[in-house]
Each structure stands twice: as C-alpha cells, then as structure tokens.
Protein backbone atom coordinates (compact mmCIF):
# COMPACT_ATOMS: atom_id res chain seq x y z
CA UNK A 1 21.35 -20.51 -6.54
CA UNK A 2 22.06 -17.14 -5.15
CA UNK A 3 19.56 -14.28 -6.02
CA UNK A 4 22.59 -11.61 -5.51
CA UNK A 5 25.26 -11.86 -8.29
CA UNK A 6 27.27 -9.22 -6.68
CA UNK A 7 30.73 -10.35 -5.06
CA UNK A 8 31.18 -10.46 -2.04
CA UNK A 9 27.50 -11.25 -0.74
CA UNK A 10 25.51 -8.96 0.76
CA UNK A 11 25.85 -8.76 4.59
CA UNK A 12 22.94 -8.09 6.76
CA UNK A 13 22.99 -7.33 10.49
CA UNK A 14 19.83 -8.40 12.12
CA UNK A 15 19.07 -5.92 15.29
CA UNK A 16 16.64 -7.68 17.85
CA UNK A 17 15.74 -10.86 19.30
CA UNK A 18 12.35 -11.56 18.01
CA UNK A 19 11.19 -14.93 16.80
CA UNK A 20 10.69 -12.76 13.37
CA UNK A 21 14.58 -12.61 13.17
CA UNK A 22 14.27 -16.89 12.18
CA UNK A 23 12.89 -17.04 9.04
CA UNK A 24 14.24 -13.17 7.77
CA UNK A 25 17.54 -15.22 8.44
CA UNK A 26 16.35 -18.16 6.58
CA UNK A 27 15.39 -16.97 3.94
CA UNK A 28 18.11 -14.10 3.10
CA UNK A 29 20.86 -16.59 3.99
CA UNK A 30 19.14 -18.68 1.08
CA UNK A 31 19.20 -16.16 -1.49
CA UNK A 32 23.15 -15.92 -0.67
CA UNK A 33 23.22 -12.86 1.63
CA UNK A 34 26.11 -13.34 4.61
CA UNK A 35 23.28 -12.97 8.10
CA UNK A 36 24.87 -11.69 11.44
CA UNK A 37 22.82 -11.26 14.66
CA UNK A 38 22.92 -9.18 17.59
CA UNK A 39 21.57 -11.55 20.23
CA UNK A 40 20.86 -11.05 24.23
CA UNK A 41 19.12 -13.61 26.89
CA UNK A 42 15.92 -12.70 24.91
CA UNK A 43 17.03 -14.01 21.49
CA UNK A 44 15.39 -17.52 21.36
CA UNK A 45 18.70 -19.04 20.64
CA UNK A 46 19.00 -17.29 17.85
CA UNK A 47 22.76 -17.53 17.76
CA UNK A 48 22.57 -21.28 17.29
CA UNK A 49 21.03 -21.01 13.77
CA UNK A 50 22.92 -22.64 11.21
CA UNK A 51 21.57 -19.62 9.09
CA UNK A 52 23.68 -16.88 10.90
CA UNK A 53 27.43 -16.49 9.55
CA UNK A 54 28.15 -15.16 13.03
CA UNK A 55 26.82 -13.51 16.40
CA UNK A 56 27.84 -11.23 19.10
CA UNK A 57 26.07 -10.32 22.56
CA UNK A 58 24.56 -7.68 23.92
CA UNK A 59 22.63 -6.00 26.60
CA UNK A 60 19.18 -7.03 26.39
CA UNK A 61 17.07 -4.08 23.70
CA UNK A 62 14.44 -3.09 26.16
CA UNK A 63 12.08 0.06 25.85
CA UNK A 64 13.59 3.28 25.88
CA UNK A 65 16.87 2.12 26.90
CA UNK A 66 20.64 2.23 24.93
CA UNK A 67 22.80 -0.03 26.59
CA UNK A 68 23.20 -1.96 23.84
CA UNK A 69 23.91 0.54 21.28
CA UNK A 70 27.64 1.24 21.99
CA UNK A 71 27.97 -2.81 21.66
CA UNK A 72 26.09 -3.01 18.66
CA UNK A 73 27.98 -0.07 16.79
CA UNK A 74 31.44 -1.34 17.68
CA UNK A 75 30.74 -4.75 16.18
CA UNK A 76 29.72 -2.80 13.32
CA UNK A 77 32.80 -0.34 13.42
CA UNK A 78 35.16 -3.87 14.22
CA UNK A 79 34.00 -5.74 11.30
CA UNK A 80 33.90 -2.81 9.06
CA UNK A 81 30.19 -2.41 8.42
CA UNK A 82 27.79 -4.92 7.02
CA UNK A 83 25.78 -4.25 3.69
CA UNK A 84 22.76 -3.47 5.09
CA UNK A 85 21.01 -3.40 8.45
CA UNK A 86 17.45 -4.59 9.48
CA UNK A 87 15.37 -4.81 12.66
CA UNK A 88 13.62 -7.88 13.25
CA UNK A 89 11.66 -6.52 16.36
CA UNK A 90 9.61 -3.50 17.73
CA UNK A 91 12.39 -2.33 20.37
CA UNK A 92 15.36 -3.03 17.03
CA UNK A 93 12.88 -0.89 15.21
CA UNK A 94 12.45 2.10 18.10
CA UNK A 95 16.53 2.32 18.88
CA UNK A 96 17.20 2.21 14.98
CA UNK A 97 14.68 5.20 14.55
CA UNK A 98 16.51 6.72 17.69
CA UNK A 99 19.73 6.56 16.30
CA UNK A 100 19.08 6.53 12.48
CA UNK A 101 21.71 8.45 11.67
CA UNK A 102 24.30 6.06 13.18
CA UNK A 103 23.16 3.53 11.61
CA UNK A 104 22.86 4.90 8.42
CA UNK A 105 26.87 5.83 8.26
CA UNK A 106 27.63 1.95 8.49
CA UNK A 107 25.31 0.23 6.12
CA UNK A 108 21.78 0.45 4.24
CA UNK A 109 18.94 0.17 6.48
CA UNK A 110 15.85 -2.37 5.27
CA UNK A 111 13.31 -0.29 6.99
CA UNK A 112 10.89 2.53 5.60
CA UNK A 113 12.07 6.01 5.55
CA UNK A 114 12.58 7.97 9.03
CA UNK A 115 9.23 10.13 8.49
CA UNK A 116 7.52 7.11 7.73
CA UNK A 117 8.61 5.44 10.77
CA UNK A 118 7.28 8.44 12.60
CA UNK A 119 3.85 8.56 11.00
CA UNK A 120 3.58 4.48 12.48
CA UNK A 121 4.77 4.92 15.90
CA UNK A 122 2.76 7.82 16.49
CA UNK A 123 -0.67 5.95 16.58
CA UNK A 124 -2.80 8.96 17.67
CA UNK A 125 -1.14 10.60 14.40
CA UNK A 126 -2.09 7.31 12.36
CA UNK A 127 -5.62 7.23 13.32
CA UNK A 128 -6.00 11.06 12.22
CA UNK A 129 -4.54 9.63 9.40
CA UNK A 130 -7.04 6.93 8.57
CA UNK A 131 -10.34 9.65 9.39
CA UNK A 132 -8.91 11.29 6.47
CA UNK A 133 -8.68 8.49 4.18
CA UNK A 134 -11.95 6.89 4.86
CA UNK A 135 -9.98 3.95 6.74
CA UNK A 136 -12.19 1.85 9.11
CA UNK A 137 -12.05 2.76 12.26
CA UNK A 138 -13.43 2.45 15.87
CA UNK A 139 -13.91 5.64 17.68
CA UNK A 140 -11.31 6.83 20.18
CA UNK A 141 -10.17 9.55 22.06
CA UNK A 142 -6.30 10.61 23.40
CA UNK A 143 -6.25 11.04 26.93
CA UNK A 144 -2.95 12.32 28.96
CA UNK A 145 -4.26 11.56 32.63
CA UNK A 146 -6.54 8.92 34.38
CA UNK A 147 -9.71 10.92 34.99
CA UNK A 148 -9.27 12.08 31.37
CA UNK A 149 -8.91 7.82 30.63
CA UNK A 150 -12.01 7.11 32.51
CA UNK A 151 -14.39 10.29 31.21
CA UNK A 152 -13.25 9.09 27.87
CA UNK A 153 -14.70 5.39 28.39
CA UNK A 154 -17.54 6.51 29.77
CA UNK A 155 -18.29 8.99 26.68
CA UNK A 156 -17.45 6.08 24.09
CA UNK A 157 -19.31 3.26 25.90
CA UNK A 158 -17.85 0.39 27.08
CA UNK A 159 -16.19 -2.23 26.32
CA UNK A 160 -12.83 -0.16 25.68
CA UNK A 161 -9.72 -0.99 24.87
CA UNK A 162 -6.48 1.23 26.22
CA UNK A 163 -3.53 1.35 24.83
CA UNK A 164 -0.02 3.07 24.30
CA UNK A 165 0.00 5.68 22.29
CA UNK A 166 3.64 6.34 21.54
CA UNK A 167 5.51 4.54 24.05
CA UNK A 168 6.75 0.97 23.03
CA UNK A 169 6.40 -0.27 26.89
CA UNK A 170 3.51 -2.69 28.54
CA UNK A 171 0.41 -0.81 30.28
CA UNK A 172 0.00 -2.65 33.81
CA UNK A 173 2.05 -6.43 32.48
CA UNK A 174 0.24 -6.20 29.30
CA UNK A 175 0.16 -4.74 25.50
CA UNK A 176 -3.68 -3.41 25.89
CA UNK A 177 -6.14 -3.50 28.48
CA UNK A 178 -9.77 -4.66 27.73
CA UNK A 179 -12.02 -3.33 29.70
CA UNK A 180 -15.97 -4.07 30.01
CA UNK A 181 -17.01 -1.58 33.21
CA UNK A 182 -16.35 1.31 34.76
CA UNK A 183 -15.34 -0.72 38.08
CA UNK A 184 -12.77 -2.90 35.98
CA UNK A 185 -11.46 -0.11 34.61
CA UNK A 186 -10.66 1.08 38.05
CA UNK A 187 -9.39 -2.61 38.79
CA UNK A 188 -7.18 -2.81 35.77
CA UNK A 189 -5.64 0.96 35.74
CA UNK A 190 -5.72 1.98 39.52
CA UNK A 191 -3.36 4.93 38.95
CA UNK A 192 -1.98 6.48 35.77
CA UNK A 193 1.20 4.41 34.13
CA UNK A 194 4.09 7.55 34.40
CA UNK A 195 5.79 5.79 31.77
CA UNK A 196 3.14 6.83 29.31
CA UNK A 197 2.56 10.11 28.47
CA UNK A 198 -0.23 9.62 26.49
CA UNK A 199 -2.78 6.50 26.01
CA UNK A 200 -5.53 5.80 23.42
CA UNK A 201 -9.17 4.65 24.36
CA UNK A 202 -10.84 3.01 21.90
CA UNK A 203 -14.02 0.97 21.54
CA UNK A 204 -13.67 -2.57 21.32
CA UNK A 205 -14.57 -4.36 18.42
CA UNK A 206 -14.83 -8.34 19.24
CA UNK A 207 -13.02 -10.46 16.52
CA UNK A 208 -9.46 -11.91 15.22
CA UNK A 209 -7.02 -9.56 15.15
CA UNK A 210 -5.99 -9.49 11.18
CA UNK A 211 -2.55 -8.82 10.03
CA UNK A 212 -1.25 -7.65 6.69
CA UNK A 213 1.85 -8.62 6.05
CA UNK A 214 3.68 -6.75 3.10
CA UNK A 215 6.27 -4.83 0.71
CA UNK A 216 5.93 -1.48 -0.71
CA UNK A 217 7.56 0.25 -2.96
CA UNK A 218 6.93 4.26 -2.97
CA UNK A 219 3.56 4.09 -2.02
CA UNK A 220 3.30 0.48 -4.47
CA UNK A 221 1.81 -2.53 -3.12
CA UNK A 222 4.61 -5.29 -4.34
CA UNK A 223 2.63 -8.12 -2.55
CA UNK A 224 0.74 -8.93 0.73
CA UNK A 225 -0.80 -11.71 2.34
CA UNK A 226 -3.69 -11.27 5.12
CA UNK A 227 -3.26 -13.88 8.29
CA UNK A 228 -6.69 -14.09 10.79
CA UNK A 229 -5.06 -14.97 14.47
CA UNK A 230 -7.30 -17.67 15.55
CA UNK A 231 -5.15 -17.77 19.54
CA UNK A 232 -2.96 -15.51 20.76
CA UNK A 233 -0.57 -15.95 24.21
CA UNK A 234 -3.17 -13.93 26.14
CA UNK A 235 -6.68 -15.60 26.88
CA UNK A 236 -8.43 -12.21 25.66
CA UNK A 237 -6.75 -12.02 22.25
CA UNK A 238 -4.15 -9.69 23.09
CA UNK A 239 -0.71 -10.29 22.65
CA UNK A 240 1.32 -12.32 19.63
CA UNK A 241 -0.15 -14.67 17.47
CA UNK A 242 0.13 -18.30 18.59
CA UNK A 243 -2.09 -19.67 16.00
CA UNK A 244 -2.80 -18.22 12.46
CA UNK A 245 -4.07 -18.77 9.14
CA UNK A 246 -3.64 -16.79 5.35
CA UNK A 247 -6.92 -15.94 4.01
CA UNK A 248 -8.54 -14.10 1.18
CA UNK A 249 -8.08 -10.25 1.50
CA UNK A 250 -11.21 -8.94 3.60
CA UNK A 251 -12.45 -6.24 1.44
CA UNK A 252 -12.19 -3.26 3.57
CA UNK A 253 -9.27 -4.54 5.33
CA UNK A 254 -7.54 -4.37 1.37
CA UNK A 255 -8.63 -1.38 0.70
CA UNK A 256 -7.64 0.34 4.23
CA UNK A 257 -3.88 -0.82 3.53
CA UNK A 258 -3.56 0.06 -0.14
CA UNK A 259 -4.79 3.50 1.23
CA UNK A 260 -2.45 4.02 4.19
CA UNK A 261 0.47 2.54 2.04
CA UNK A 262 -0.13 5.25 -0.73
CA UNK A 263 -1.03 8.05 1.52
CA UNK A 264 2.63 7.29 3.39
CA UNK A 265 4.79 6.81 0.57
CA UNK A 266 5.47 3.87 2.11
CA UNK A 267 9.05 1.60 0.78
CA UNK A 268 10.08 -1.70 2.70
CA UNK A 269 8.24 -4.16 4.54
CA UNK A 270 5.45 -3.58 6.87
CA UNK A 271 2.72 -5.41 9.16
CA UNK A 272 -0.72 -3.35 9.02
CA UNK A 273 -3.55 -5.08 11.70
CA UNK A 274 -7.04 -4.55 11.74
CA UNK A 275 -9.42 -6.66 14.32
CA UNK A 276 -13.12 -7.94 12.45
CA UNK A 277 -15.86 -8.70 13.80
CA UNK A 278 -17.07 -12.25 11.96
CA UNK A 279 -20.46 -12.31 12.99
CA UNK A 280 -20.91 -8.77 12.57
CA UNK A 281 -18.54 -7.60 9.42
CA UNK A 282 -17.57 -4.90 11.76
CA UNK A 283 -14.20 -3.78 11.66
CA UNK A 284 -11.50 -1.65 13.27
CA UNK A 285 -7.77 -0.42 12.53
CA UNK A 286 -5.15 -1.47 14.92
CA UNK A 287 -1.49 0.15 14.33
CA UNK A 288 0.99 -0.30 11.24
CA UNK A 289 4.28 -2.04 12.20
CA UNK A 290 7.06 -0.36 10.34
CA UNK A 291 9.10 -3.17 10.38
CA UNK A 292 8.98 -7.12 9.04
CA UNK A 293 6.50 -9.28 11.54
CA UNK A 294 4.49 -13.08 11.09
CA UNK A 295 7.77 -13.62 8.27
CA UNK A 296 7.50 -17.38 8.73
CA UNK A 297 3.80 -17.85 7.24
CA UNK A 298 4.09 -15.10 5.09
CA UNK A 299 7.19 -16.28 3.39
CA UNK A 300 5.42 -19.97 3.42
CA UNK A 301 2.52 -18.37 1.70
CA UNK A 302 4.97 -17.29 -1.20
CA UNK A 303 5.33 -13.59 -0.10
CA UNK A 304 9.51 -12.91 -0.55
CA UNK A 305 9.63 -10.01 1.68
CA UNK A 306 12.81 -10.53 3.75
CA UNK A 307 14.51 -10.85 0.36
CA UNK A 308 12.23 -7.98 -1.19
CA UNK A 309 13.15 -5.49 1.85
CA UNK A 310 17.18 -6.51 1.35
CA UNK A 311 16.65 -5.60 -2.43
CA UNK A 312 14.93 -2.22 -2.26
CA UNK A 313 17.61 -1.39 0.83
CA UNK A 314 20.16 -1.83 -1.98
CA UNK A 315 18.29 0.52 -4.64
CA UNK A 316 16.66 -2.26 -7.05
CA UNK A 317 13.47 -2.41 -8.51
CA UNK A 318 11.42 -5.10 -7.75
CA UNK A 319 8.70 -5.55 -10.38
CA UNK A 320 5.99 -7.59 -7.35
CA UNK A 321 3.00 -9.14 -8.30
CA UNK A 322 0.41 -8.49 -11.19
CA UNK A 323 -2.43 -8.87 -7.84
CA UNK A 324 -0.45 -7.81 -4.94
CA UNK A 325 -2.92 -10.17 -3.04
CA UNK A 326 -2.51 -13.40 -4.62
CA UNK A 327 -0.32 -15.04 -1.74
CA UNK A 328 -1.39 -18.48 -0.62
CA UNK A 329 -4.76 -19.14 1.45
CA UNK A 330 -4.90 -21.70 4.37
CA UNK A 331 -1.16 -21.62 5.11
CA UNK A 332 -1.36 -22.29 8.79
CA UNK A 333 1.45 -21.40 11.73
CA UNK A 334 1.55 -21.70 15.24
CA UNK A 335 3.76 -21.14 17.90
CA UNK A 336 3.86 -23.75 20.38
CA UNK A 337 5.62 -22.54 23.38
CA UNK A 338 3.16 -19.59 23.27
CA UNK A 339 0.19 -22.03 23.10
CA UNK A 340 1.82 -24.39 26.12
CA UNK A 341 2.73 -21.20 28.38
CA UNK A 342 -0.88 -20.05 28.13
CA UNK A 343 -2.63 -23.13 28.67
CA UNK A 344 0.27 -23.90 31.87
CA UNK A 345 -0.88 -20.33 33.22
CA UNK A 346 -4.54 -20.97 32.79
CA UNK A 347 -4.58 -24.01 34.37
CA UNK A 348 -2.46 -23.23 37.83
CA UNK A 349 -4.94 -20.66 37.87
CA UNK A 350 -7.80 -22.63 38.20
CA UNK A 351 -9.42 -21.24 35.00
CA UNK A 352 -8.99 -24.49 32.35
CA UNK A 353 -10.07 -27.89 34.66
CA UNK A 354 -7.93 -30.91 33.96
CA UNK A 355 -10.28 -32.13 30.92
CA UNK A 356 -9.94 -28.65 29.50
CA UNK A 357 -6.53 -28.90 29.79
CA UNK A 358 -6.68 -32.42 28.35
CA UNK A 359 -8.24 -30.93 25.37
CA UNK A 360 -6.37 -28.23 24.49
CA UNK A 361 -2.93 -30.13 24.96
CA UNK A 362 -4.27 -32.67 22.10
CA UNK A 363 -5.27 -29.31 19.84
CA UNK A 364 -1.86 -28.08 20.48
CA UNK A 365 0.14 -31.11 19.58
CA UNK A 366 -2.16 -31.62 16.52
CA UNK A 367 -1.32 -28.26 15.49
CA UNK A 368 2.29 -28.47 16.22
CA UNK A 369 2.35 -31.72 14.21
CA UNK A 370 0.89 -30.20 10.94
CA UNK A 371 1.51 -26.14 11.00
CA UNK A 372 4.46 -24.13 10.14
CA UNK A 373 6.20 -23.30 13.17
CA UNK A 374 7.54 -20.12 14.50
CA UNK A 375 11.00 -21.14 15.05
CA UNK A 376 11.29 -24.99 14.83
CA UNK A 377 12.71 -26.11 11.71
CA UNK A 378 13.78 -29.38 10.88
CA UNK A 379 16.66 -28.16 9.20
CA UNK A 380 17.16 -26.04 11.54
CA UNK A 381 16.73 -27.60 15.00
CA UNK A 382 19.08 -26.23 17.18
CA UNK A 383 17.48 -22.78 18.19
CA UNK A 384 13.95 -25.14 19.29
CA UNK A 385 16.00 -26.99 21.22
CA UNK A 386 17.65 -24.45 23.20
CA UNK A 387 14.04 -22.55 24.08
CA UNK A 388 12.54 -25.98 25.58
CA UNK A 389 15.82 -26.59 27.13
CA UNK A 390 16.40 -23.27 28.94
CA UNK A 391 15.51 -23.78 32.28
CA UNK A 392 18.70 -26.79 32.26
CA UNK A 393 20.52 -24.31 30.05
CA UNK A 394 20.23 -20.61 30.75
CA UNK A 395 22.87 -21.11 33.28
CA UNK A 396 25.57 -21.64 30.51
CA UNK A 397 24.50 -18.63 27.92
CA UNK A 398 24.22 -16.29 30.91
CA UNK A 399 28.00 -17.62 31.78
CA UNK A 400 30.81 -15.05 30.14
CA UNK A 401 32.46 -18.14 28.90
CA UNK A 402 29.08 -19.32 27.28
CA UNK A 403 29.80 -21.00 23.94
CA UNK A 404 26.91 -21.72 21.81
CA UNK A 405 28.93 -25.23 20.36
CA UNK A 406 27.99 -26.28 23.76
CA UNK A 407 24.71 -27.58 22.30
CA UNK A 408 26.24 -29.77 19.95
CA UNK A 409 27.71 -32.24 22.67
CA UNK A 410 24.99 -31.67 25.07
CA UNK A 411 22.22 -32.93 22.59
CA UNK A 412 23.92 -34.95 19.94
CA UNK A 413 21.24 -37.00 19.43
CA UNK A 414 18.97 -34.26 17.64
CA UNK A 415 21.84 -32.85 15.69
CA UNK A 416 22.91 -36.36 14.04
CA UNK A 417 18.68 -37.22 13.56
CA UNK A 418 18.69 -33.81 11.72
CA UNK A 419 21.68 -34.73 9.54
CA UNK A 420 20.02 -36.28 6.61
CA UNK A 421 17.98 -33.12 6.62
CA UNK A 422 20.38 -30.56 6.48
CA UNK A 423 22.36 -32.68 3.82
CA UNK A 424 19.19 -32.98 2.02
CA UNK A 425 18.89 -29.08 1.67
C-alpha cells in the first residue's frame, strides 16, 4: 500500500551514483513515490533497477567539477520538475550545496538546510564545534602547508591521521593517510596536495570506524541505528564499509550525536562516524555526512529514513520513535565486490599468500551467502549483474546508442530465475 495518498505520486530525482542510491530507490519506490536517476559510467548500473521509473545520463559528478549540471537541470526543466530532489552521494551532496538555489526552484530538496550543510563540510568548523559541546574527540591541528603538516605530527605524536579538510577530493589515491613515523610521513605526502587548501592532522585512535545512521527533525532525534565496520575496501580501515554490523548505541558515541544534532538544528537524514577503540574504550569523532549513507542495513534494521527524509522534504511531521535508538542489533551487510577487489589487490601484491587468500575467499562467500548486500537483490538482480559483468559490458553503456534493455537478452537466464521473485513481491 502506498504511504503517500496524494495524487499524482511524489517524484524524486536521485543526484549521484553511489551504491546508497539502491535501497533510497527501493524503498521510496515502495512507499509509492515515482524514483528517477541521474546516472554516469560510475552509477553501478543503477539505471537497470526495476525501482527507477526512468533515467537519463550524464557527465560523470566528480569533485569540484559542473559538467553535469546543465544536463541534470534540463532533464529537470524537460520533464517539468520532479517533487523533490535528493543526493545519494558526497559529490550529489557538494554540487547540490553549490547550486542550491537551482535546485531549489524545481523541486523540494531531502537534504538538511544550506547552513547546516556548511557546518558538516567544513570539518575544521565541526571539530570546534564538538570542543564546545563536550563531544569526544582526538586532538588535531589545521595546517595550510607541508612543513606546517609535519611540525603538527610531530607536536601531537604519532600515529596521525591526515585528512581533507574541506575539499571533497582524495589526498595522494586515498580518503586519509595513516601515518606511524616521521619518515612515512615523508613517504606518503612528499609534497603538499595543491588541490587542498587546508588538511587536518589528527591523532589516530585504533578501532572500527562507527557510523550513525539517522533522521532529525529540528534538532529531534526521529531514529538512528549505530553500524561497527568490521572491513573496509582499504587494508588499514580507511575507505567504505565492506562489512558491517548494527549494534547497541556506544554510550558516548549516543550522546556525541544527540549533541551535534541539537546544537545544528539539524532536519533530514544524516551519517555521523566516530572510530572506538575496543580494547581501550577510547574514542574519536570522524565527520557528519549531511546526506543519506549505509541505507541498505539501516533500512533492514527497521530505520525508514529514505521515506522519513521524502516526508519532512514535503513539510510533514513525522512523530519517530519513543527511543530513537531502538533499531535492530546484529543486522549484518557486506559488500562483496569491495571485499573481492581488496583481497585481488592484496594478493598480486604479494601481501595475502595463496592460503590467505584461500581463507578469506571462503569468509567472503560465507558472508555474501548470509548478509544483506549492498546492491544485490534478488528482486532486484539486474544492477549486480551489470557490476560483475562490466569488463564484457562497459563497451555497450559507454556506446551513445547504449540501451540498458540490452541486459535483458544478453542474460536471460537470471532475469527468468528471478521471475518468481519479482512476482512474489
């Protein structure tokens, strides 16, 4: 049954190609909303979702750039507008907040307010923010050049861990550089990244990265649900989540996000991440994403969010839960293709032997067999089956003639095994 009883449907535009952009789909389409998507070479088939009413293409949303926004606002201005709009990924989030007011004149925008958008990107700002509100938090110190960078480690005490400050872009191939020693330092940042005009050093604190995913509505928490990142698609814990699990709210990981929330005002959907220490109970804030993230296990773990975000876009009051934190423990998700493309790197490199290898193939097919998955759905197979099959395929989407039906009569096998399914929903 639809959740929206107004007619027509609500529309939504999803802007970005993130794997986050699946289950926000999912789930609005559900509740009745009409789902249109944006898509690019990055988009993880996205356009083959039987979730989407309809796609377009567009140049691909990377840092700092616009080349897609004339595309993306004459689909818009084509079709009329959509109900509301929503970005589904950090560089959808960044040229929304560039060109708010753009967006704004065609449709309702599920994402916090611009000076709350602000406040998260800036993460110097942030962590000024969380000294004054008693948030936990590992010391750190703004630098603006590389002797600054490295006089800055030394004062803190290594291990460090740099990072962008207000730049969405990668520092030297990666999202954060940890760094035990002075002479790695010099190893891993030989010359100051020009793209950055500012970077954060920070002690390291060893541990899970935790992330706490939720709605808020003026500075109310409507519901959240913790997720500890057991493996990531880096080998030193950086980088996205390939393997997660809900858990009870850590204590001072609770209390640090009801803070920030209230202290920002904060209305939408959000991603606040913290990294503890398990041995030691120490613990550190990371960075609020302004923006939906992790929506597959949080949605699994009974937090409505996409659906939640679409609703308080449109004005409505959403009553949330009597304990904001009461979402579902042990929900477990993984994302395979992350797991395999680490464990592939790791082992042409020479650091995971063949038994290692061995091992962790059978851990990542066990997981794959019983976890909620990033973008497979049985239901919903075709998207899966175009990221596994890209390296026969990519040749046709990158064609101008590229139709995404294509996959139908290329893999009919998998679409009539996943009949009974879809009929079944």
């Amino acid at each position: 049954m639809s959740r929206f009883e107004t007619r027509p449907a609500p529309s939504v535009l999803l802007v970005g190609d993130a794997r986050m952009a699946f289950p926000v789909a999912r789930a609005l389409d559900k509740a009745g909303a009409q789902v249109f998507a944006g898509v690019s070479v990055s988009s993880n088939y996205l356009e083959w979702s039987r979730h989407l009413a309809g796609s377009f293409r567009h140049p691909p949303l990377e840092p700092g750039t616009d080349e897609a926004l004339p595309v993306i606002l004459d689909w818009l201005d084509q079709r009329g507008g959509v109900t509301a709009i929503q970005p589904v990924s950090e560089a959808g989030s960044r040229l929304m907040s560039r060109h708010r007011s753009a967006f704004q004149a065609r449709g309702r925008l599920i994402m916090p307010e611009a000076v709350t958008v602000a406040a998260c990107m800036d993460k110097t700002g942030l962590f000024r923010l969380c000294e004054r509100l008693g948030v936990a938090l590992a010391p750190f110190r703004r630098v603006t050049g590389l002797a600054e960078a490295r006089a800055a480690a030394r004062a803190l005490g290594f291990p460090v861990i740099v990072k962008p400050s207000v730049v969405d872009a990668e520092l030297f191939g990666r999202k954060a550089l940890i760094v035990p020693d002075e002479p790695r330092l010099a190893a891993l940042m030989p010359a100051w990244p020009e793209i950055h005009p500012e970077l954060i050093v920070q002690r390291y604190v060893t541990g899970p990265r935790h992330s706490v995913i939720f709605t808020a509505d003026r500075g109310r928490l409507l519901g959240a649900v913790e997720i500890r990142a057991a493996r990531t698609h880096e080998h030193d814990g950086t980088g996205y989540t390939t393997y997660g699990v809900t858990v009870a709210p850590t204590p001072r990981v609770r209390e640090g996000v009801e803070r920030l929330v209230r202290a920002l005002d904060y209305s939408s959907t959000g991603c606040a991440q913290f990294v503890v220490d398990p041995r030691s109970g120490d613990l550190t804030f990371m960075e609020i994403n302004p923006r939906v993230s992790l929506a597959r296990i949080a949605e699994h773990a009974g937090l409505p969010h996409s659906v939640w975000g679409l609703e308080l876009a449109l004005g409505r009051r959403i009553a949330g839960w009597t304990d904001p934190w009461s979402a579902r423990t042990d929900v477990r998700y993984v994302w395979t293709k992350g797991d395999l493309n680490l464990m592939m790197k790791r082992f042409a490199d020479g650091a995971v032997g063949p038994v290692e290898a061995a091992r962790k193939l059978a851990r990542i097919g066990l997981d794959a067999a019983t976890c909620v998955h990033a973008i497979f759905d049985p239901l919903d197979p075709a998207p899966a089956i175009g990221v596994y099959a890209n390296r026969w395929i990519k040749r046709y989407r990158d064609h101008a003639e590229y139709d995404p039906a294509w996959a139908r009569t290329r893999f009919p096998e998998a679409f009539e095994a996943a009949a009974p399914l879809r009929d079944a929903a």
